[in-house]
Structures are given as structure tokens and as C-alpha cells.
C-alpha atoms as a PDB file:
ATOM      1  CA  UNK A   1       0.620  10.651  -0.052  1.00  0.00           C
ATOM      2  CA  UNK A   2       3.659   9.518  -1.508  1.00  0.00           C
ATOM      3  CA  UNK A   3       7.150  11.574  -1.045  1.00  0.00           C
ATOM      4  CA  UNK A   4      10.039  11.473  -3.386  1.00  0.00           C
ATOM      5  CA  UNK A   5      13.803  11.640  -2.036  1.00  0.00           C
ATOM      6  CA  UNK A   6      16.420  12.336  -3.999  1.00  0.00           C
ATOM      7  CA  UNK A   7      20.065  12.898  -3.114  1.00  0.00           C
ATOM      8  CA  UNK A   8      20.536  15.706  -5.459  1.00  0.00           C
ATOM      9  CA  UNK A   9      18.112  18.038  -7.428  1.00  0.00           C
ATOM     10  CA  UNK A  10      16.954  16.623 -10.557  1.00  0.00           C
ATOM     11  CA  UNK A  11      13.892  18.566 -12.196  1.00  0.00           C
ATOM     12  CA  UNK A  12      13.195  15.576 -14.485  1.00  0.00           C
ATOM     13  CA  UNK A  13      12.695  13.048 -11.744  1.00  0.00           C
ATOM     14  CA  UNK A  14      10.240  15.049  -9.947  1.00  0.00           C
ATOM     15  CA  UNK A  15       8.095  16.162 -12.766  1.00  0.00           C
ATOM     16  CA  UNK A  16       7.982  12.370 -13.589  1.00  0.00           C
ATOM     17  CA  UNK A  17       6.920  11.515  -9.568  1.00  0.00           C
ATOM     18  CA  UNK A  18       4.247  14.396  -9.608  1.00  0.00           C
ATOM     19  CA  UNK A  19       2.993  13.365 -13.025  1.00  0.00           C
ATOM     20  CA  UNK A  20       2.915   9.676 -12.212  1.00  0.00           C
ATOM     21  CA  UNK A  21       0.993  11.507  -8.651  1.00  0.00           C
ATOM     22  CA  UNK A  22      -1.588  13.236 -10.460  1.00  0.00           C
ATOM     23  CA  UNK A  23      -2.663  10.092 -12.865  1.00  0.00           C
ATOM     24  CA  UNK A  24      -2.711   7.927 -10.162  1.00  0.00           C
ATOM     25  CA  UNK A  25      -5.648  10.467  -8.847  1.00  0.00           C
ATOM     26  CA  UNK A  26      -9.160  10.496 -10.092  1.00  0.00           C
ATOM     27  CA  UNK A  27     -10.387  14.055 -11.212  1.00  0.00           C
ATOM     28  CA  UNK A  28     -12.583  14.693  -8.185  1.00  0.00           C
ATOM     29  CA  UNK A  29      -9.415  14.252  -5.712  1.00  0.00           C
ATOM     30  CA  UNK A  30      -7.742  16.833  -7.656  1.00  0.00           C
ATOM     31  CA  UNK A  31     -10.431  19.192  -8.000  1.00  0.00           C
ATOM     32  CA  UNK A  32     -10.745  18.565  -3.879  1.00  0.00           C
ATOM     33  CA  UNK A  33      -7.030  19.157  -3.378  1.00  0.00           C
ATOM     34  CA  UNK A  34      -6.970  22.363  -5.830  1.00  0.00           C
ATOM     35  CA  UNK A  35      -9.937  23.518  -3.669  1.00  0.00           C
ATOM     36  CA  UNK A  36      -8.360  22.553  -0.229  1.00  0.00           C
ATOM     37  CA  UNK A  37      -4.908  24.586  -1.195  1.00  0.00           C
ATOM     38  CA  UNK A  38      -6.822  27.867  -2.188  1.00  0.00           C
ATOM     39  CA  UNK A  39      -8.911  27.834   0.999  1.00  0.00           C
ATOM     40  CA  UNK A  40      -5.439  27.233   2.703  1.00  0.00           C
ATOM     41  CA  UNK A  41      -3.764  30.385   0.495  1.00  0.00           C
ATOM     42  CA  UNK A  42      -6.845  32.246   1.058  1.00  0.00           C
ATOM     43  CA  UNK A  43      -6.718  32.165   4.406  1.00  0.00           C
ATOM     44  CA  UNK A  44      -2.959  33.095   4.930  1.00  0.00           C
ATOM     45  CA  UNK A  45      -3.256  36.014   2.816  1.00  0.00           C
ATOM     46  CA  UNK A  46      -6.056  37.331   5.224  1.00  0.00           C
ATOM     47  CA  UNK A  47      -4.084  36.364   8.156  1.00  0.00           C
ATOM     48  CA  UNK A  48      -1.218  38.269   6.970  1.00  0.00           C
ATOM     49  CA  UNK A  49      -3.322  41.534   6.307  1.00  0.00           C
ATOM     50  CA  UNK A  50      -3.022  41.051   2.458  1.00  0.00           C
ATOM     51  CA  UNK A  51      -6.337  40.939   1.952  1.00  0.00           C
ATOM     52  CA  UNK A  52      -9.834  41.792   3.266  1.00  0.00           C
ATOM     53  CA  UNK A  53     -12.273  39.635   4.038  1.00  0.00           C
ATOM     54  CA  UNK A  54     -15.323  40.214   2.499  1.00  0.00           C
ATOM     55  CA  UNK A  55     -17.407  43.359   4.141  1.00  0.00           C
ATOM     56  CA  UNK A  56     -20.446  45.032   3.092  1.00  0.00           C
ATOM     57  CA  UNK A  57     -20.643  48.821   2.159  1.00  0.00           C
ATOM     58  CA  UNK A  58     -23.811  50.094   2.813  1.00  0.00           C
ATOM     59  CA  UNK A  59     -24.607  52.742  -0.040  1.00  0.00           C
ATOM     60  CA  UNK A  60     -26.980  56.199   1.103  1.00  0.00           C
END
């Protein structure tokens, strides 16, 4: 994975990298990385008790 390095901030440069990023990807890689990074948020949110995983409530 390419990185960009700049020696100050400039917004337009890095949209341009991460644009020029993405197209260079086919559809399934980013569907597979945008899969990856939720499992990856998903599982720090449990970790840090912000949410549940899933449990089953048995109904009388």
C-alpha cells in the first residue's frame, strides 16, 4: 500500500493520492477493505464495552 509524505498539510494533495488509491483498486478490493475496517471497528467498540455482542433473550 502506497504512503504519501508531505512536509506540510495540504488537503488537496491527499485527496488527489487517495483518489488516485482507490482507482487504482478494483471494486472487490474495496468492498474487502470496507469489510476488513468494520470488522476491525466492530471489534474495538466491543472491546471497549461500547457495545454488546450479540446475546439471546429467551422470552417466557
Amino acid at each position: 500500500m502506497p504512503i504519501l509524505k508531505l512536509p506540510k498539510d495540504d488537503p488537496e494533495k491527499e485527496m488527489a493520492f487517495e483518489l488516485e488509491f482507490q482507482r487504482s483498486l478494483t471494486s472487490r478490493q474495496r468492498y474487502d477493505m470496507m469489510f476488513k475496517r468494520s470488522k476491525e471497528i466492530l471489534q474495538r467498540l466491543i472491546a471497549h464495552g461500547y457495545r454488546k455482542p450479540f446475546e439471546i433473550v429467551k422470552r417466557k
